[in-house]
Protein backbone atom coordinates (compact mmCIF):
# COMPACT_ATOMS: atom_id res chain seq x y z
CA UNK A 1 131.35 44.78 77.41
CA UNK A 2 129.80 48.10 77.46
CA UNK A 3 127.09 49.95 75.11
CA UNK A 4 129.04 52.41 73.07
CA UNK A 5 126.44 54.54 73.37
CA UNK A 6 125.54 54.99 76.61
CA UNK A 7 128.35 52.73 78.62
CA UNK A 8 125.97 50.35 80.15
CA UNK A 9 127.29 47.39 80.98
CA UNK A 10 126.41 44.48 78.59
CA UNK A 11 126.34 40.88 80.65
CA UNK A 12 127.79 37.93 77.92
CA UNK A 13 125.32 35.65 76.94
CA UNK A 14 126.19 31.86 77.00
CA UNK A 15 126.14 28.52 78.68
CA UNK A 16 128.63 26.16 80.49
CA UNK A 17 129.22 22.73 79.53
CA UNK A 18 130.13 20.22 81.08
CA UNK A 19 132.03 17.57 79.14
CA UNK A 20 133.88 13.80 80.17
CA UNK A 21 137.15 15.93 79.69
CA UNK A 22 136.05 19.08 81.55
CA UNK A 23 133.58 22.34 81.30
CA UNK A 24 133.89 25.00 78.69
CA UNK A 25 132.09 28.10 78.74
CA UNK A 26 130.04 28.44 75.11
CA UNK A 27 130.05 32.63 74.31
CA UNK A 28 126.64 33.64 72.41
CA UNK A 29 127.17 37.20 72.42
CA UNK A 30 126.13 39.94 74.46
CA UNK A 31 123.15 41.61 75.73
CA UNK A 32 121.26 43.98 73.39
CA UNK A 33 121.43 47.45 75.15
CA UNK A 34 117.63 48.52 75.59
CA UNK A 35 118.65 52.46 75.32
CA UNK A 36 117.19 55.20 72.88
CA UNK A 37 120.00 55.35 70.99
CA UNK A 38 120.97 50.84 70.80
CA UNK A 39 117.22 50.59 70.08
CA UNK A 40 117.12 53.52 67.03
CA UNK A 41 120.38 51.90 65.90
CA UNK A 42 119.25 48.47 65.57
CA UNK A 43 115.90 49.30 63.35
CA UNK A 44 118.20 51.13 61.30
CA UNK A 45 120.08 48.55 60.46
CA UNK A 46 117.37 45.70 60.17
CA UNK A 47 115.74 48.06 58.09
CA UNK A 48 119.41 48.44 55.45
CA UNK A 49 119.49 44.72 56.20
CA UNK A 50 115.95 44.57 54.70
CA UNK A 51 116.19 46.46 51.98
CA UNK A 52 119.81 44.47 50.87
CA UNK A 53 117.63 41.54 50.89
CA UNK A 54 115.24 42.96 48.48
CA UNK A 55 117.70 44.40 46.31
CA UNK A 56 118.67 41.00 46.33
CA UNK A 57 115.27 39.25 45.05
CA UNK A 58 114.82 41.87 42.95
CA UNK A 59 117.75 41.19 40.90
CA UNK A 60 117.27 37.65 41.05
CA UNK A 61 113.57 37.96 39.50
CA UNK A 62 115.10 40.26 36.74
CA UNK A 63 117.83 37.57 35.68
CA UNK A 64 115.40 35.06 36.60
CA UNK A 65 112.84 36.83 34.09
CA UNK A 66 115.98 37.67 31.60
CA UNK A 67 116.42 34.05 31.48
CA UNK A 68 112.87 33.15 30.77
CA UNK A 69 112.20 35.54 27.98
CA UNK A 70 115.28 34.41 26.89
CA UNK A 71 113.82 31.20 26.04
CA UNK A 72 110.50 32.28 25.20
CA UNK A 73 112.23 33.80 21.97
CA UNK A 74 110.64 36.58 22.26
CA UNK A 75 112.30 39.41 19.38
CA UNK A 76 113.55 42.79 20.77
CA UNK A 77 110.77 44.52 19.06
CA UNK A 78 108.22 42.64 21.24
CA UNK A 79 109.71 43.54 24.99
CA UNK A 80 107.20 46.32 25.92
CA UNK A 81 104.11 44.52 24.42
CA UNK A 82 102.87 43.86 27.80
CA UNK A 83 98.93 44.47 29.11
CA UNK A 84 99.86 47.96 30.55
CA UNK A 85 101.07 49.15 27.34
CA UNK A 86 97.78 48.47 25.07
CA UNK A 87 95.46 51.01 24.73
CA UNK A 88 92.28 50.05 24.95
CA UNK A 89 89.62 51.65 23.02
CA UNK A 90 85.94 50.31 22.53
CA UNK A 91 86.43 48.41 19.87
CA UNK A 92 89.11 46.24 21.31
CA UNK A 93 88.38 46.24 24.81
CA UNK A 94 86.45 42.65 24.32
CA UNK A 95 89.38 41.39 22.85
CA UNK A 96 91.64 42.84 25.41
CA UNK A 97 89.45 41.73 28.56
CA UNK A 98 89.51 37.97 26.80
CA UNK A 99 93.46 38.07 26.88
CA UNK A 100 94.08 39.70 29.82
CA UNK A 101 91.69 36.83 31.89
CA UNK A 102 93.24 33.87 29.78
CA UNK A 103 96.14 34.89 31.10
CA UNK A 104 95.20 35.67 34.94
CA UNK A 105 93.46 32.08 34.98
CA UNK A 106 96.44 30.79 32.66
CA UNK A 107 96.74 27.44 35.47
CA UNK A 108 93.36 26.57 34.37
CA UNK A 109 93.99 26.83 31.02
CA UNK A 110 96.61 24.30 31.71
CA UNK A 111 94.24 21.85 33.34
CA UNK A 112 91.49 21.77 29.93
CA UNK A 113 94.43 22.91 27.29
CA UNK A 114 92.24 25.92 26.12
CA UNK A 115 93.66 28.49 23.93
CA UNK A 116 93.09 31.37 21.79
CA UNK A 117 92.73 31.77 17.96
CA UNK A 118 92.99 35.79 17.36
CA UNK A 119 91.53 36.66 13.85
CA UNK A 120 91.90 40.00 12.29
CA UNK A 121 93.62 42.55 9.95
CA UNK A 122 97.22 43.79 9.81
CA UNK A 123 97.54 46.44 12.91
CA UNK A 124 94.29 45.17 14.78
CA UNK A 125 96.76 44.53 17.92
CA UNK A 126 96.74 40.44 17.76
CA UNK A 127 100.56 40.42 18.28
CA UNK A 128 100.48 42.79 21.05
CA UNK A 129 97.72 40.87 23.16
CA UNK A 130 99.57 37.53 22.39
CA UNK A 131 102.41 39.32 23.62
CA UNK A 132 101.54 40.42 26.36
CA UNK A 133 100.16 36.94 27.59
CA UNK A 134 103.19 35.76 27.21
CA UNK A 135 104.98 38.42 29.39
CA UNK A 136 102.35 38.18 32.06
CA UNK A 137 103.20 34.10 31.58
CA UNK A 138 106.87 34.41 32.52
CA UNK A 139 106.22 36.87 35.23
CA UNK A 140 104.16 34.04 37.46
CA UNK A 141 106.16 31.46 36.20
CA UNK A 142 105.34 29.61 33.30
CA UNK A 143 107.92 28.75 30.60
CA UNK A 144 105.75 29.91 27.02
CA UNK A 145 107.61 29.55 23.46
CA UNK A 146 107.03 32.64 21.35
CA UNK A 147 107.44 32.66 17.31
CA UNK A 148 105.81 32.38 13.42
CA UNK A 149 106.47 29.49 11.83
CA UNK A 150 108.85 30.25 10.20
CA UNK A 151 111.08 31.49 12.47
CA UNK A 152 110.11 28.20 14.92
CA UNK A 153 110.65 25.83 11.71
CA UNK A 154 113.55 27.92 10.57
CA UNK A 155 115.60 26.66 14.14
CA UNK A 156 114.56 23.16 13.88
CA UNK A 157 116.09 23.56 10.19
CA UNK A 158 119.42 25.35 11.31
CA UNK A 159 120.36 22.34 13.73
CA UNK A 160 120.89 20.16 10.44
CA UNK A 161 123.89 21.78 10.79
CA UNK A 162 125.36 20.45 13.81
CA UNK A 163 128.61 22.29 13.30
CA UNK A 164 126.60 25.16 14.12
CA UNK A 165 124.55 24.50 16.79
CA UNK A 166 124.03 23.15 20.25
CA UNK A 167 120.47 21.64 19.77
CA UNK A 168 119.09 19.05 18.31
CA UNK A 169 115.72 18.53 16.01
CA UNK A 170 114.59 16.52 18.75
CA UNK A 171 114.99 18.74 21.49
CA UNK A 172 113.54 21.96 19.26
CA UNK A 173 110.42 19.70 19.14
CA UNK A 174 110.44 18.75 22.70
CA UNK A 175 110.50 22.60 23.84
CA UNK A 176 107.87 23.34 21.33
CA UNK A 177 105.39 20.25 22.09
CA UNK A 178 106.37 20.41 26.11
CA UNK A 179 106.24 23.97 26.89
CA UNK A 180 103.37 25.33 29.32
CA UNK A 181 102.13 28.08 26.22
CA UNK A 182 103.48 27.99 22.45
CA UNK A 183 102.52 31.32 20.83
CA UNK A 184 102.46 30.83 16.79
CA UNK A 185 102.70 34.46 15.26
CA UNK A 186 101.13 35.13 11.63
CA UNK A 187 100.62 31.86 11.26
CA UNK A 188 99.35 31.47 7.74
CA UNK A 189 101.14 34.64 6.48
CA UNK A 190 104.36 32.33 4.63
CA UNK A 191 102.90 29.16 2.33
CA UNK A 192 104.76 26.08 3.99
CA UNK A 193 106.78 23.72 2.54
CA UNK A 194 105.75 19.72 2.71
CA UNK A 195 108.68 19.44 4.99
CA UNK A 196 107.24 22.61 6.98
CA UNK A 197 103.80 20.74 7.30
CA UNK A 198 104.69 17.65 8.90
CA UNK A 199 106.74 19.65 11.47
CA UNK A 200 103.93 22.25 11.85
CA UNK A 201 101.11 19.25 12.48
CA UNK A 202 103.58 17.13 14.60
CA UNK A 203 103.90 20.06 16.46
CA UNK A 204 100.10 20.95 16.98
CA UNK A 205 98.87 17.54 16.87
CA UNK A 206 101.32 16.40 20.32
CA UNK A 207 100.03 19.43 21.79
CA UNK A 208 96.36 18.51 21.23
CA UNK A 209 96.78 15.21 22.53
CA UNK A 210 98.91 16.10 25.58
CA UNK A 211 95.96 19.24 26.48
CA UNK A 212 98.49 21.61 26.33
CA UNK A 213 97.29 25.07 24.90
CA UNK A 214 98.29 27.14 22.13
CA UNK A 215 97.71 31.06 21.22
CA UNK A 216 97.70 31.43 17.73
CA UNK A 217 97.55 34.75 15.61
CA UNK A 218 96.58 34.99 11.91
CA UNK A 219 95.21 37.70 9.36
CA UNK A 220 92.49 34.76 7.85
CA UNK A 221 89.21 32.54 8.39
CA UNK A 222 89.84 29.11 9.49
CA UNK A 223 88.44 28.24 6.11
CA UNK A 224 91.14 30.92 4.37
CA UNK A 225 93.53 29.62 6.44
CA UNK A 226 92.94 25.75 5.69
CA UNK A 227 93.37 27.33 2.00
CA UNK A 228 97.01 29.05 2.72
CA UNK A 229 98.80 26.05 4.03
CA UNK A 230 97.44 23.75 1.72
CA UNK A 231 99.30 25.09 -1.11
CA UNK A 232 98.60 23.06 -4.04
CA UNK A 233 99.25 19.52 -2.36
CA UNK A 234 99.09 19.38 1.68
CA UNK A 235 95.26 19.90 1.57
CA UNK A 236 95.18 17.02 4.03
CA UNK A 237 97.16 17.78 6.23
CA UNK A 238 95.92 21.78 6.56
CA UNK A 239 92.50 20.08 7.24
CA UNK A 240 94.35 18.81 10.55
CA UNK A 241 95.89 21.13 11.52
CA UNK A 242 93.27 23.52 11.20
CA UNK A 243 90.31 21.08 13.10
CA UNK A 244 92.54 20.69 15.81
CA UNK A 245 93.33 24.27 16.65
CA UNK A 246 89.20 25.32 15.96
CA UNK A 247 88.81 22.51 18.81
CA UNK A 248 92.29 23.59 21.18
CA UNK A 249 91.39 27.70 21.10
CA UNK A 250 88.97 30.62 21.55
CA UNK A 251 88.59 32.58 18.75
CA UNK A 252 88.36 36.07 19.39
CA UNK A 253 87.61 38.34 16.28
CA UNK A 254 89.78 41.34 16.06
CA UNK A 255 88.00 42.78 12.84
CA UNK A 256 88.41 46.87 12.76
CA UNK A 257 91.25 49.72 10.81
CA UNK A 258 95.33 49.62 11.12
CA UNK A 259 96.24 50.97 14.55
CA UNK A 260 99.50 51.62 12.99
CA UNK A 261 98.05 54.07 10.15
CA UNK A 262 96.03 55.54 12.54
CA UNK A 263 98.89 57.02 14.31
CA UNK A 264 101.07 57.76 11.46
């Protein structure tokens, strides 16, 4: 064989073996041609063989990520809520530094089950940091579950219907109680039902006992809170609930005006 670019001569490459039945010459190829023009050649084509194999993780890690968010549930409205995209201002950059390192040391947070209780007023940016923890989650691997409660209840509620859907009450609860990070949204913004209660604590309380953390968001004081899922009759169990995420999470106060008038 020669070099088709200069016409060296290319020896084969190979072995003979010898065999009860006779010898048989194994071909491995040929020679690589140590010209200019073999030489520029070949790094060209490592190099379009390298960047194929990128193209090829990088679309894996995008369906891989897809996938993820997927079953984080995390709403279309909530895709660009990532760290990047906050703007941090004096006033929240406490807040924002706490979120941003829970999130960076998330595998020790799995180890003691610590979470984080954000407190504040509509538009004080406790969605978007919870948010974004749960982006920066997904992208190093971790599985979190993103919702309010009602929107996590109202699933659990929709597979009574088993006409109508694939999964069971059972394994709602599982992914909620099992995940690495469930992310509760507004949580005290809707008054619960009973039913809504026992789910809620079941929920909280297998979490608390397994160490696994939670990141909770809510407009009200643990005391106001206790108040607004009590209702008029689940005192109780709001007591729980309530104890058991002031033990589980940080809170981190997020007390200052709308964001969202502010820009208006």
């Amino acid at each position: 064989m020669e070099c088709k670019y200069c016409g060296a001569r290319l020896e084969a490459k190979g072995l003979f073996m010898t065999l009860p039945w006779g010898s048989r010459w194994i071909n491995r190829g040929y020679e690589l041609c140590q010209c200019d023009k073999a030489v520029e050649e070949r790094k060209k084509e490592e190099a379009r063989e390298e960047a194929r194999r990128r193209a090829m993780q990088e679309q894996a890690y995008r369906e891989k990520i897809a996938r993820m968010i997927k079953k984080s549930s995390l709403g279309k409205r909530f895709m660009s809520r990532t760290f990047d995209r906050y703007k941090v201002t004096d006033q929240n950059k406490e807040a924002f530094n706490i979120a941003y390192g829970y999130a960076k040391q998330f595998k020790e947070r799995l180890k003691d089950g610590m979470g984080l209780l954000f407190i504040g007023s509509y538009g004080t940016g406790k969605t978007h940091l919870a948010t974004a923890i749960c982006h920066e989650l997904i992208k190093n691997n971790h599985q979190p579950v993103f919702g309010t409660m009602v929107t996590l209840l109202g699933d659990i509620r929709a597979t009574f219907n088993q006409e109508q859907t694939v999964e069971t009450e059972e394994k709602l609860l599982r992914k909620y109680t099992k995940c690495d990070l469930l992310i509760i949204d507004d949580l005290g913004k809707e008054k619960p039902t009973d039913w809504a209660m026992e789910k809620l604590y079941s929920i909280i309380n297998n979490r608390y006992e397994e160490c696994l953390p939670i990141v909770i968001t809510t407009n009200y004081s643990l005391d106001k809170l206790t108040e607004r899922l009590a209702g008029r009759f689940n005192l109780e169990t709001a007591e729980a609930i309530v104890s058991r995420i002031h033990e589980m999470c940080k809170g981190v106060l997020m007390e200052w005006d709308d964001y969202r008038r502010e820009i208006q």
